[in-house]
C-alpha atoms as a PDB file:
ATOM      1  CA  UNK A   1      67.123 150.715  55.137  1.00  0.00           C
ATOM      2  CA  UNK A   2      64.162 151.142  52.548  1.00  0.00           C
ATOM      3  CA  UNK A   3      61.987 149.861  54.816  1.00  0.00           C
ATOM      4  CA  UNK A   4      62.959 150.789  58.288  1.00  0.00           C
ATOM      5  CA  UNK A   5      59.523 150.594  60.664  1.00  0.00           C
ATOM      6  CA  UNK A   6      57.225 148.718  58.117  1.00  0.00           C
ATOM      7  CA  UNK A   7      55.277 145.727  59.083  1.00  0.00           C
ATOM      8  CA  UNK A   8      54.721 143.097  56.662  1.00  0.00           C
ATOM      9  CA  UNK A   9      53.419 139.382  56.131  1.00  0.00           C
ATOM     10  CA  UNK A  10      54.782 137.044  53.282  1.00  0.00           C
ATOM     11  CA  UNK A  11      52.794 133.933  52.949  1.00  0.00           C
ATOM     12  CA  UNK A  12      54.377 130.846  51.666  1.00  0.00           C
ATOM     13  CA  UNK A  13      57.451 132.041  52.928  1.00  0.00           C
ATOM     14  CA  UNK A  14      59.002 129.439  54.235  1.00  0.00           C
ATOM     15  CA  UNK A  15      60.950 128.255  51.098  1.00  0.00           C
ATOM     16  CA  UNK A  16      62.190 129.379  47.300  1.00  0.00           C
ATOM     17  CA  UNK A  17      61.185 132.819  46.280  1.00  0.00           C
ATOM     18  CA  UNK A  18      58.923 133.847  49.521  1.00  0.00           C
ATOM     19  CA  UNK A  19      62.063 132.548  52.420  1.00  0.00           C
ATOM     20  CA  UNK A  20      63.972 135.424  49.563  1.00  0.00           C
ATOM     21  CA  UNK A  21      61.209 137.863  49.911  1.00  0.00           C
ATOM     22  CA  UNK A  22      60.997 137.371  53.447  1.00  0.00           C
ATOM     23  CA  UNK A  23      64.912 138.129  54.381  1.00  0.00           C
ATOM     24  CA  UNK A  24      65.315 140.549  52.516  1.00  0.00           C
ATOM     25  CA  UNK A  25      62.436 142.682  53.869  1.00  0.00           C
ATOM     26  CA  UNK A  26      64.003 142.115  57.117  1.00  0.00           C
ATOM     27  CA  UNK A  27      66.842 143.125  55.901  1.00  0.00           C
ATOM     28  CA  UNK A  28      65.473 146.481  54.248  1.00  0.00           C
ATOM     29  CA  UNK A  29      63.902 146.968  57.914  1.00  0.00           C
ATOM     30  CA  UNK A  30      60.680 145.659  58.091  1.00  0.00           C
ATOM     31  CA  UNK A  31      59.134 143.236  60.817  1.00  0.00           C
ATOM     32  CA  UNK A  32      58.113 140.076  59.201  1.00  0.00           C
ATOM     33  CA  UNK A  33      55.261 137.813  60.078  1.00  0.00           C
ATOM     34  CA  UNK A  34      56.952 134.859  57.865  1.00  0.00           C
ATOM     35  CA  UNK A  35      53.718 132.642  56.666  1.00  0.00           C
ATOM     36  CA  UNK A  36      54.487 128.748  55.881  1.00  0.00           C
ATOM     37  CA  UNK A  37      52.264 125.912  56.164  1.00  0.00           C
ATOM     38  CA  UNK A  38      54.783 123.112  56.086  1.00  0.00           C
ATOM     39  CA  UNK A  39      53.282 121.570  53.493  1.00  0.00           C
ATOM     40  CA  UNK A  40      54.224 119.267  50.253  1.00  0.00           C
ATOM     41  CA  UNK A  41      54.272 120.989  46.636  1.00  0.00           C
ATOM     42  CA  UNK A  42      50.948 119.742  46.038  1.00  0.00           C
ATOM     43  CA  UNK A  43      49.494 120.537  49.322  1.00  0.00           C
ATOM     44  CA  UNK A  44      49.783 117.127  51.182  1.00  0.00           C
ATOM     45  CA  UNK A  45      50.299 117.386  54.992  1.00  0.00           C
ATOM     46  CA  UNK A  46      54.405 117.317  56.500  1.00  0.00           C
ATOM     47  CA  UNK A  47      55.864 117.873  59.968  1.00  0.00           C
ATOM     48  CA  UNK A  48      58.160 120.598  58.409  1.00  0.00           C
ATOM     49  CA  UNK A  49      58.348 124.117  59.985  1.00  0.00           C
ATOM     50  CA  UNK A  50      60.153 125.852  57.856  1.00  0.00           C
ATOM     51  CA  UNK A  51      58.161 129.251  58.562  1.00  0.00           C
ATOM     52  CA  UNK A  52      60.100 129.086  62.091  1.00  0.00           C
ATOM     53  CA  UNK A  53      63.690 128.417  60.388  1.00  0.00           C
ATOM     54  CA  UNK A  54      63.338 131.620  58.632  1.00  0.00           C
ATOM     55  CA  UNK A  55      62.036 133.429  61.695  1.00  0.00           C
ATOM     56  CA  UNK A  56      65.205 131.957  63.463  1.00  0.00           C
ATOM     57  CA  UNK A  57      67.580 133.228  60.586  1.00  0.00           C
ATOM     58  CA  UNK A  58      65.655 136.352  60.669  1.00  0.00           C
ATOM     59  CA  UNK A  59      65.856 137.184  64.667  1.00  0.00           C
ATOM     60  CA  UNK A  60      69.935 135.786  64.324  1.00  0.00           C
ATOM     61  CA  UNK A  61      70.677 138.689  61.565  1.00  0.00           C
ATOM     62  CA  UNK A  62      69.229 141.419  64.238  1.00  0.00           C
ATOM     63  CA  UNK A  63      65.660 141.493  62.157  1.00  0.00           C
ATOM     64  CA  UNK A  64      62.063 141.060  63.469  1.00  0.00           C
ATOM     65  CA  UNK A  65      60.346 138.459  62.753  1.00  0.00           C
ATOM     66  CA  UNK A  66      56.993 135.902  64.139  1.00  0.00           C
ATOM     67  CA  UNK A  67      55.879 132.990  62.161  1.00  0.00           C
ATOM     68  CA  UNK A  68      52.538 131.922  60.806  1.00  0.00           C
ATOM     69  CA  UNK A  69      51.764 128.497  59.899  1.00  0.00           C
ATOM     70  CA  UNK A  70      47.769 128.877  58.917  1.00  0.00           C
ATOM     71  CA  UNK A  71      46.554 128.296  55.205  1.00  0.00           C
ATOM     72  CA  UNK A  72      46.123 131.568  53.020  1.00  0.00           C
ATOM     73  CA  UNK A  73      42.643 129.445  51.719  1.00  0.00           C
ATOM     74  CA  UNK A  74      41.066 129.565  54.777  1.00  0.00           C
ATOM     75  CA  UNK A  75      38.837 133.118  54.919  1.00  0.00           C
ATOM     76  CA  UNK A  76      39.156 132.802  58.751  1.00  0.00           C
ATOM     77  CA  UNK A  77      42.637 132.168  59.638  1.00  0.00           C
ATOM     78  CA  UNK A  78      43.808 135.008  57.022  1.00  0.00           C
ATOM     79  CA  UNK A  79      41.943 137.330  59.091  1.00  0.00           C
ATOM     80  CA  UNK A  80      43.708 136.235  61.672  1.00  0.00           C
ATOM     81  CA  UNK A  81      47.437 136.146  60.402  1.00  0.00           C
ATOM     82  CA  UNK A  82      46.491 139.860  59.375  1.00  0.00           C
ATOM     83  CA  UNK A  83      45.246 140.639  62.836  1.00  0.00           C
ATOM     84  CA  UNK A  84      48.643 138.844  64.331  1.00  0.00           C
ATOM     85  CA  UNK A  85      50.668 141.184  62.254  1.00  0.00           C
ATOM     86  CA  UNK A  86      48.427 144.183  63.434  1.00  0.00           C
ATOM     87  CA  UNK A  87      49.255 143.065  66.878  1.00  0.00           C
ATOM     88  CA  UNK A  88      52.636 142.371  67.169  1.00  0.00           C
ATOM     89  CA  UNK A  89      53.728 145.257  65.087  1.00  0.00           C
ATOM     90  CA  UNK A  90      51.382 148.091  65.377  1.00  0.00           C
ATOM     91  CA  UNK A  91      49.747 147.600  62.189  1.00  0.00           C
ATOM     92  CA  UNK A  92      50.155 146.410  58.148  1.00  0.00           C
ATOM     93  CA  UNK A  93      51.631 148.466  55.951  1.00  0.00           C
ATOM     94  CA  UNK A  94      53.315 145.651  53.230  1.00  0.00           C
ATOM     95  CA  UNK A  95      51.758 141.983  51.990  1.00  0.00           C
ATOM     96  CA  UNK A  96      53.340 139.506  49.865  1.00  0.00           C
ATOM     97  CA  UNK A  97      51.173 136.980  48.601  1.00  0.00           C
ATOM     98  CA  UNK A  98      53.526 134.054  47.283  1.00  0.00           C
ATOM     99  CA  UNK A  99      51.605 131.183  48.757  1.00  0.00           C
ATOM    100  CA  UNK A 100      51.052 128.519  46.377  1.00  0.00           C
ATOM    101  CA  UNK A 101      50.733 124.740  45.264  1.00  0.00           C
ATOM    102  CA  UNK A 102      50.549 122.292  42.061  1.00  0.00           C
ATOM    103  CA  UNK A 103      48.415 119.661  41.125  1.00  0.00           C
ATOM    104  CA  UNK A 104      49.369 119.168  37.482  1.00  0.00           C
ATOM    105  CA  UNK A 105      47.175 117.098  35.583  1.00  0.00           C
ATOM    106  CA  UNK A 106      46.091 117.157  31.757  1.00  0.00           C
ATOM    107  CA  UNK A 107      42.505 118.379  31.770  1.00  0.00           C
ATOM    108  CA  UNK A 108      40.415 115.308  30.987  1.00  0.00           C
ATOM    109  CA  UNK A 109      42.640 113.356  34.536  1.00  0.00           C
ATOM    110  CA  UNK A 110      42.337 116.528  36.496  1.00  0.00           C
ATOM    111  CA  UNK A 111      39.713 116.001  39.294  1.00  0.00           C
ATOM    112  CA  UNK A 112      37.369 118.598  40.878  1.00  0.00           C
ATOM    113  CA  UNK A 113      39.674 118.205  43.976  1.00  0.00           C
ATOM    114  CA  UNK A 114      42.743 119.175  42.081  1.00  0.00           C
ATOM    115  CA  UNK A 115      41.470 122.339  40.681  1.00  0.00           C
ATOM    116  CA  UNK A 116      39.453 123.755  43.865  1.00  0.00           C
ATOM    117  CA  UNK A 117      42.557 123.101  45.889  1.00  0.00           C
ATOM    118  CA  UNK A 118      44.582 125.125  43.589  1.00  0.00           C
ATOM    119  CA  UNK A 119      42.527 127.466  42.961  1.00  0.00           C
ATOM    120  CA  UNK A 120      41.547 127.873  46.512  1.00  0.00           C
ATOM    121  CA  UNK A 121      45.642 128.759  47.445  1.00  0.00           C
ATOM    122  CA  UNK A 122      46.209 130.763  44.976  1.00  0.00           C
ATOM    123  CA  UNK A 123      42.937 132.917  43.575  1.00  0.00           C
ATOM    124  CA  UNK A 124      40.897 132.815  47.008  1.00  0.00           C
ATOM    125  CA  UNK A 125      44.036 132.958  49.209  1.00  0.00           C
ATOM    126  CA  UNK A 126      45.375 135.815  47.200  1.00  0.00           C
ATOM    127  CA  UNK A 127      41.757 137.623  47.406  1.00  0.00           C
ATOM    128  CA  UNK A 128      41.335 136.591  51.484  1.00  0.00           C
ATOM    129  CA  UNK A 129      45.092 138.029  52.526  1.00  0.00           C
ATOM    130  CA  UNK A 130      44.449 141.296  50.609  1.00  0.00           C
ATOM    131  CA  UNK A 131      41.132 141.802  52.285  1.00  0.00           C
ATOM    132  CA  UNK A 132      41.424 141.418  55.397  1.00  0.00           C
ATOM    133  CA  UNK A 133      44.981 143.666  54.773  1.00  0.00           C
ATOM    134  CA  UNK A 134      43.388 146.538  52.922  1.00  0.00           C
ATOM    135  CA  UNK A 135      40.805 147.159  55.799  1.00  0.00           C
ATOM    136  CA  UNK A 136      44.024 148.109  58.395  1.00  0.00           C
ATOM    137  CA  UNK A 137      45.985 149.658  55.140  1.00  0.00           C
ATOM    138  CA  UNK A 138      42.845 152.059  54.151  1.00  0.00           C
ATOM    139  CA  UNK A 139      42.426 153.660  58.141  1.00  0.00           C
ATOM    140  CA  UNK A 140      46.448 154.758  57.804  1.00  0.00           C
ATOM    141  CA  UNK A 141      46.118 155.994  54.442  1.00  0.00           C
ATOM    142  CA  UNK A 142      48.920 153.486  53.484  1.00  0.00           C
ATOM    143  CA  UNK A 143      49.312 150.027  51.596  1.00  0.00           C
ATOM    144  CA  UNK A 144      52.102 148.130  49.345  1.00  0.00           C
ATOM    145  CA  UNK A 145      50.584 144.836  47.628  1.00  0.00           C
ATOM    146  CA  UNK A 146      52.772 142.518  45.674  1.00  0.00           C
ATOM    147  CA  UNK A 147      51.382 139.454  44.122  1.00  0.00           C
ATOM    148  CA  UNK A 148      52.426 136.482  42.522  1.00  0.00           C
ATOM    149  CA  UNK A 149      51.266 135.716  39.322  1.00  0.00           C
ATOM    150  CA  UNK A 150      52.969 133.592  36.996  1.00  0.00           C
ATOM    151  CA  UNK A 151      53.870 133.424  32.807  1.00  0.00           C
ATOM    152  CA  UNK A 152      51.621 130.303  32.853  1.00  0.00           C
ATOM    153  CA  UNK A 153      48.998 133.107  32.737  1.00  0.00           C
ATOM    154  CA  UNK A 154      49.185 132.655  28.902  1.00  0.00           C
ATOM    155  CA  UNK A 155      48.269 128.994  29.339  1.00  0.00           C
ATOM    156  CA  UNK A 156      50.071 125.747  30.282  1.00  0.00           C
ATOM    157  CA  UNK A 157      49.820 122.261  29.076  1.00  0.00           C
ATOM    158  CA  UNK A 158      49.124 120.322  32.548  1.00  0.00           C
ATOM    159  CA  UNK A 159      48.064 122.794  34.417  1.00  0.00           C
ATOM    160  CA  UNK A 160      45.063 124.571  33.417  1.00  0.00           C
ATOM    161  CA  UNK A 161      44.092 124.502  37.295  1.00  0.00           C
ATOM    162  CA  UNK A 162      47.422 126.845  37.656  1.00  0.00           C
ATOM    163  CA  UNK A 163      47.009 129.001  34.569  1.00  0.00           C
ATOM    164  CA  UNK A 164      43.647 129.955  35.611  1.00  0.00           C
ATOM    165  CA  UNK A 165      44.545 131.038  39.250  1.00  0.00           C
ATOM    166  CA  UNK A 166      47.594 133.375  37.939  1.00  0.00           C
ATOM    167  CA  UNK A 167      45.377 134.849  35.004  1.00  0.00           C
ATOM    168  CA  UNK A 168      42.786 135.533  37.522  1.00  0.00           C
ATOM    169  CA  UNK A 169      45.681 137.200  39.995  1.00  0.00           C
ATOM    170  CA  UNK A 170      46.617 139.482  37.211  1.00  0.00           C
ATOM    171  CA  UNK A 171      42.599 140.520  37.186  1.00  0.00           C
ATOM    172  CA  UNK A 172      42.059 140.712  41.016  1.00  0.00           C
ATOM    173  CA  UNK A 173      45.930 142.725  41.174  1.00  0.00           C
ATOM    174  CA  UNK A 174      44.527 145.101  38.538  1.00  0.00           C
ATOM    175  CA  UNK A 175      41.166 145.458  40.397  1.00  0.00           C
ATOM    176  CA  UNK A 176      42.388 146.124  43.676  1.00  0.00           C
ATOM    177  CA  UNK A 177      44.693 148.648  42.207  1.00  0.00           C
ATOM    178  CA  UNK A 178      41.887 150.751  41.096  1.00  0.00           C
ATOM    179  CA  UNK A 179      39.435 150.224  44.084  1.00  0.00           C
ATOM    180  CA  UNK A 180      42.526 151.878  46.188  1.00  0.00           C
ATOM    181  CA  UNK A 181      44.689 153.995  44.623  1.00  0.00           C
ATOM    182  CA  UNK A 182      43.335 156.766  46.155  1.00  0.00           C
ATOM    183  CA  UNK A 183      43.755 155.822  49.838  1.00  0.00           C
ATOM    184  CA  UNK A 184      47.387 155.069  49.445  1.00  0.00           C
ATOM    185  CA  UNK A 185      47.572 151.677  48.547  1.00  0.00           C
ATOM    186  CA  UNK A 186      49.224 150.037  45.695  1.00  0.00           C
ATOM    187  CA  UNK A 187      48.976 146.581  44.512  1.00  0.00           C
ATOM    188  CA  UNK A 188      51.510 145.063  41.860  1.00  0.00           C
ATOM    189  CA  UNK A 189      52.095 141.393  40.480  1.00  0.00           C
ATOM    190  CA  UNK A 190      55.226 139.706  39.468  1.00  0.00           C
ATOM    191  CA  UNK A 191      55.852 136.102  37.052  1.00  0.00           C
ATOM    192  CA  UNK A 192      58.748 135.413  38.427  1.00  0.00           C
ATOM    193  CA  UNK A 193      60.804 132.569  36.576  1.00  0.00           C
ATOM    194  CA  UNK A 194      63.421 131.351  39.066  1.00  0.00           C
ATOM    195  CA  UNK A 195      64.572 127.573  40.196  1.00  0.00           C
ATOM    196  CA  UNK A 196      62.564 126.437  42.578  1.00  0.00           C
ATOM    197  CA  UNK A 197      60.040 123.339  43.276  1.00  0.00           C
ATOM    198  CA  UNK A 198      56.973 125.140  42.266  1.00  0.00           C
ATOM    199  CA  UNK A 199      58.840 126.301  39.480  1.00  0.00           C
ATOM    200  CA  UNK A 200      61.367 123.767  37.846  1.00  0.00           C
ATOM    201  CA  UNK A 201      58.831 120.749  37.652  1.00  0.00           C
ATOM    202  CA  UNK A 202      58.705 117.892  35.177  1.00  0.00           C
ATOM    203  CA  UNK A 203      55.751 119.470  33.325  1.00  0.00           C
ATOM    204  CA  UNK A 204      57.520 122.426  33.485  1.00  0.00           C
ATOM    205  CA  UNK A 205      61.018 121.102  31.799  1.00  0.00           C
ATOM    206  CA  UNK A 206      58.561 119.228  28.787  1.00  0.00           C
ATOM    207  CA  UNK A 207      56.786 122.730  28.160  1.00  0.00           C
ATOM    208  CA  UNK A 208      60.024 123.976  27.451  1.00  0.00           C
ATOM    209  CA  UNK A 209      60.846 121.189  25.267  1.00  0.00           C
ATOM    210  CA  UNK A 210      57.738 121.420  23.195  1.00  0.00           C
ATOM    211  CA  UNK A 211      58.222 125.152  22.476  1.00  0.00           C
ATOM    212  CA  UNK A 212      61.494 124.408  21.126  1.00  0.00           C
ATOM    213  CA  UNK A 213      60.660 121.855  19.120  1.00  0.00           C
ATOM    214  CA  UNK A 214      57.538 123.450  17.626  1.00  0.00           C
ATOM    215  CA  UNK A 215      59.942 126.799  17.196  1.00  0.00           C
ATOM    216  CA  UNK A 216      57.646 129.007  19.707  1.00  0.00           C
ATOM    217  CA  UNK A 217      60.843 129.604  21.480  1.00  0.00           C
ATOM    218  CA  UNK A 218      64.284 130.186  20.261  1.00  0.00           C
ATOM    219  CA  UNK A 219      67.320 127.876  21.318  1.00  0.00           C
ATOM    220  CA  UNK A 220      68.831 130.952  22.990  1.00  0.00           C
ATOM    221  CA  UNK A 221      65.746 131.160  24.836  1.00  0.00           C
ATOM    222  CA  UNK A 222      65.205 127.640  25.551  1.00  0.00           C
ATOM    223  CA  UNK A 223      69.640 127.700  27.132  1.00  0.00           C
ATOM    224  CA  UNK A 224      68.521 130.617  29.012  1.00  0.00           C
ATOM    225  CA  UNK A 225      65.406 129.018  31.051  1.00  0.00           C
ATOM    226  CA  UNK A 226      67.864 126.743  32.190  1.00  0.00           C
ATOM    227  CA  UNK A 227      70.835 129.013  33.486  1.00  0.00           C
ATOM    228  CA  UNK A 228      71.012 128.885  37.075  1.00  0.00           C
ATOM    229  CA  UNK A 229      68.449 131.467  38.578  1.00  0.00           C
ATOM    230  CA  UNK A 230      68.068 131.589  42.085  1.00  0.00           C
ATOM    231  CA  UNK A 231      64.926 132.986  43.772  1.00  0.00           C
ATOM    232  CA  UNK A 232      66.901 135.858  45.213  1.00  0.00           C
ATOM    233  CA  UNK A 233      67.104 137.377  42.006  1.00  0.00           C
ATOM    234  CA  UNK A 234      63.574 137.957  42.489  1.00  0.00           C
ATOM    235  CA  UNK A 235      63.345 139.854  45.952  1.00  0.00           C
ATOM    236  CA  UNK A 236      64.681 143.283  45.400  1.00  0.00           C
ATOM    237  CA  UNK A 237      62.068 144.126  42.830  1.00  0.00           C
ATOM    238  CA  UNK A 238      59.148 143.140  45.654  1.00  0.00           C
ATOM    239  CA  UNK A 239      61.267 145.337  48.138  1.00  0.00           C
ATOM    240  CA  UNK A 240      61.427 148.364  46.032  1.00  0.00           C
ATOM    241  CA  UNK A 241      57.493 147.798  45.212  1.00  0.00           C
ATOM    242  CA  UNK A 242      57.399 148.152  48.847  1.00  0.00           C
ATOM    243  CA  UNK A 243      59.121 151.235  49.152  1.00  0.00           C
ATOM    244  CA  UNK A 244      56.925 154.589  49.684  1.00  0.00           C
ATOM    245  CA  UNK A 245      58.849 156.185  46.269  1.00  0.00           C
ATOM    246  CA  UNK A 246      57.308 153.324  44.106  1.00  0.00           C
ATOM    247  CA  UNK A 247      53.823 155.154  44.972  1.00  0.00           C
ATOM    248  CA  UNK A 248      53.119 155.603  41.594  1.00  0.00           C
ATOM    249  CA  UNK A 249      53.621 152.140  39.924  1.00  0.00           C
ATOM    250  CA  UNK A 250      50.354 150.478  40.806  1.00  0.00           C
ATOM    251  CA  UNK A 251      48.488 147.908  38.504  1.00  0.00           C
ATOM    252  CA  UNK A 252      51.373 146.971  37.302  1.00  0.00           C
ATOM    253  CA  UNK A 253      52.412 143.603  36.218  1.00  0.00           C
ATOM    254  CA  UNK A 254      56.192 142.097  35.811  1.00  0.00           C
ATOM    255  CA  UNK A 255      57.812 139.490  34.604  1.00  0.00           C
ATOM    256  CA  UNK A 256      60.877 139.356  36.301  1.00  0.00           C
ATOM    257  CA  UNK A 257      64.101 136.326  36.448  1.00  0.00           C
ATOM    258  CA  UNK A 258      68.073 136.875  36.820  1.00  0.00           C
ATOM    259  CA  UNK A 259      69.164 140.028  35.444  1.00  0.00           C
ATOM    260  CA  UNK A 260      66.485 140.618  33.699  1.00  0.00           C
ATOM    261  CA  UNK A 261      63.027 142.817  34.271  1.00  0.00           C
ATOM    262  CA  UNK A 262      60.023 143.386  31.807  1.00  0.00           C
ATOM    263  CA  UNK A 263      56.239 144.441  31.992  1.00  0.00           C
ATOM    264  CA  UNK A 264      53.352 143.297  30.561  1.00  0.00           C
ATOM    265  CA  UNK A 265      50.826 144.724  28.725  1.00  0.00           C
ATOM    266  CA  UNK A 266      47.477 142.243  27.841  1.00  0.00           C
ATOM    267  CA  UNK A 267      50.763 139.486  27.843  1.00  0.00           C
ATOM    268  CA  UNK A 268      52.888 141.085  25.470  1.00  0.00           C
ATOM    269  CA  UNK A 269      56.653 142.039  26.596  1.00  0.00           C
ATOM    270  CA  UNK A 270      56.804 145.465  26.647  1.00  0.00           C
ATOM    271  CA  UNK A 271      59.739 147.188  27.475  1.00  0.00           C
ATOM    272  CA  UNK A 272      63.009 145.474  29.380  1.00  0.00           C
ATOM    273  CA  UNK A 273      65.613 146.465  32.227  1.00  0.00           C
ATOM    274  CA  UNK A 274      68.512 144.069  31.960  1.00  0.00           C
ATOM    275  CA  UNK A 275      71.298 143.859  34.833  1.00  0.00           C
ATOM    276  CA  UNK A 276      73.499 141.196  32.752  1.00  0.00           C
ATOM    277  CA  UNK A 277      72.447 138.003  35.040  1.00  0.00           C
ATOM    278  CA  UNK A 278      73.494 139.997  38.165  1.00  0.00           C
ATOM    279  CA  UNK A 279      71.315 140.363  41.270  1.00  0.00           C
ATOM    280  CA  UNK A 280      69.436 144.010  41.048  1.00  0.00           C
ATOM    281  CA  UNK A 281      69.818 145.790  44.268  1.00  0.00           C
ATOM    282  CA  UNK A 282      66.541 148.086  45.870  1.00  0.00           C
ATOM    283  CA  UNK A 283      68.401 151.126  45.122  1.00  0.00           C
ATOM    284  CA  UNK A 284      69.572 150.257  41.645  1.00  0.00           C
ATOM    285  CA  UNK A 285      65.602 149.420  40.726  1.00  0.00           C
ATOM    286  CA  UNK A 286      64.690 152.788  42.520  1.00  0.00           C
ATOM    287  CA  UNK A 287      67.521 153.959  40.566  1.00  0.00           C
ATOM    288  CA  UNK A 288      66.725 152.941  37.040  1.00  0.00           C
ATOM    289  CA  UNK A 289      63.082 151.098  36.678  1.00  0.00           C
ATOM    290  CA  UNK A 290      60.618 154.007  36.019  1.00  0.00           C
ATOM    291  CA  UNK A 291      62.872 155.303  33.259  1.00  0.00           C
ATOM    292  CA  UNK A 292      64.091 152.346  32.092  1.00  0.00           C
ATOM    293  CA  UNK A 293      60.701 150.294  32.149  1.00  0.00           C
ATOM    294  CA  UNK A 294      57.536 152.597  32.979  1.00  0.00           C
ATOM    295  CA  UNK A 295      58.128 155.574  31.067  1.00  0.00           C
ATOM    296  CA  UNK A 296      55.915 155.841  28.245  1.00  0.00           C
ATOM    297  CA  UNK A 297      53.665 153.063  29.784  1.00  0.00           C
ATOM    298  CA  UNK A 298      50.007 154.082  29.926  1.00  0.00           C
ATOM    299  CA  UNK A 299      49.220 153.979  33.638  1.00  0.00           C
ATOM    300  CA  UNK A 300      46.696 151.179  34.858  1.00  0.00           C
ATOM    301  CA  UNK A 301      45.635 153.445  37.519  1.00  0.00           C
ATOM    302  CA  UNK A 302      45.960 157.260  37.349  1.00  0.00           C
ATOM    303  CA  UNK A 303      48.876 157.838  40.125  1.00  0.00           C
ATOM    304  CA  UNK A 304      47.690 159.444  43.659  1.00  0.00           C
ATOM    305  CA  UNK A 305      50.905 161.599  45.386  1.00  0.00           C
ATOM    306  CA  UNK A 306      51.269 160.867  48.961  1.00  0.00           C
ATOM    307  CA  UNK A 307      49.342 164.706  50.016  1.00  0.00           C
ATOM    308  CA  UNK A 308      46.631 163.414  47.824  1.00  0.00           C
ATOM    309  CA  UNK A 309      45.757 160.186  49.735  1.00  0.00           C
ATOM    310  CA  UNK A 310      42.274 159.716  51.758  1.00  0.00           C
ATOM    311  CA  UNK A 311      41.761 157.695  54.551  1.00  0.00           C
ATOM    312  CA  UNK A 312      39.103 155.366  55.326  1.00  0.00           C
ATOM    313  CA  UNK A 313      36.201 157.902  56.527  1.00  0.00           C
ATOM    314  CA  UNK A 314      36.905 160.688  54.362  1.00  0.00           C
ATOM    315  CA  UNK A 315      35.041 158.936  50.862  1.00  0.00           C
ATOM    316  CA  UNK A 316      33.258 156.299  50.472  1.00  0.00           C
END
């Protein structure tokens, strides 16, 4: 197991890519505080648990596992989730920021509400998780970050609020990866395209439609957004990021669906690992992704070997 004695949170883990993320970090070894508010895809309030159905499938498998239902957007109870994790487990060595929610709305119907919230889950929850994480991950000389950005970085009719809180991930993942290289931690972000409620929306489906039509996209490519791709084709890329051999990729951003891996480079496709629509594997990534992908690839942040890390204390 990759990731035998780890301790990790994933936040909106409860459902679609994050419930993936979640199992399968169990699965590499990990203990899991599984983070899942229960609520709606546009934030609105439910009686659902799902945080504690993953914990359940998690503890049933032989894994380790606590739930979290607290809000990432809250500066407060993201200290604490970090602090649960530090107690249960020992300590923090792996986040997962997935958390999210939509409130799609053309600009000029969009209210202040809609954006903050969104903005607020993703952008400030993303910023508040890594933190109140990096203070534990800096003392043990020792920190994997994965967040969740999204292709709508480019822009997105509907959902400007969105767009602005995954172009803004891709600026706080590249920030953080500099501020901390040295004491160990890395920090990474994925677009994941997969099928899942955040994901396969309405506005989402009449994007596609409009690209098509106005020949930004190619029929081919149009067939292949719609090809069945679950969100577990997305996990074994965040578990290798995990690993302590993927010390060197940091900064990094990747788009990443069924089959199919690619980085970006100021939002231009740069080089591609393709698996043929079948599910990678952490070893096959460890395997094959810095040749295949990262070789040549001007480094975001200079890499720091594991003999070269400082701990908190010994810089500033």
């Amino acid at each position: 197991m990759h990731l035998e004695g780890r301790s990790a949170i994933v936040t909106g883990a409860g459902r679609g890519i994050g419930r993936e993320v979640a199992l399968l970090l169990a699965r590499e070894g990990a203990r899991v505080v599984v983070n899942d508010t229960g609520v709606g895809r546009s934030g609105e309030p439910t009686d659902e648990r799902p945080a504690d159905e993953v914990v359940a499938q998690i503890r049933a498998a032989g894994g380790t596992a606590v739930a979290n239902h607290d809000s990432v957007a809250d500066y407060q109870k993201a200290g604490r989730m970090v602090a649960q994790c530090v107690e249960h487990f020992g300590g923090i060595d792996i986040l997962v920021n997935v958390a999210g929610m939509l409130r799609e709305r053309m600009i000029w119907n969009m209210t202040e509400d809609d954006f903050d919230a969104v903005i607020s889950v993703h952008l400030k929850g993303h910023w508040a998780m890594s933190h109140h994480a990096i203070k534990y991950m800096r003392r043990e000389g020792y920190g994997r970050i994965v967040n969740f950005s999204s292709d709508a970085f480019k822009g997105s009719l509907g959902q400007c609020n969105y767009s602005a809180a995954k172009a803004g991930i891709i600026g706080l993942t590249r920030s953080i990866a500099k501020e901390t290289a040295r004491f160990g931690i890395t920090c990474n972000a994925l677009c994941p395209a997969a099928d899942t409620r955040m994901m396969m929306t309405e506005a989402v489906i009449a994007n596609q439609k409009r690209k098509l039509e106005s020949g930004l996209i190619t029929q081919e490519q149009y067939d292949r957004f719609f090809v069945g791709r679950g969100p577990e084709h997305i996990a074994p890329l965040v578990g290798y990021l995990c690993t302590e051999g993927a010390h060197a990729i940091n900064g990094h951003v990747f788009h990443v669906e069924k089959g199919r891996i690619h980085t970006y480079w100021y939002g231009e496709a740069f080089k591609t690992l393709g698996n043929d629509g079948s599910l990678f594997t952490v070893a096959q990534l460890a395997e094959q992704l810095p040749a295949a992908v990262l070789e040549g690839l001007t480094p975001v942040v200079p890499a720091v070997a594991p003999a070269e890390v400082v701990r908190a204390g010994e810089g500033r």
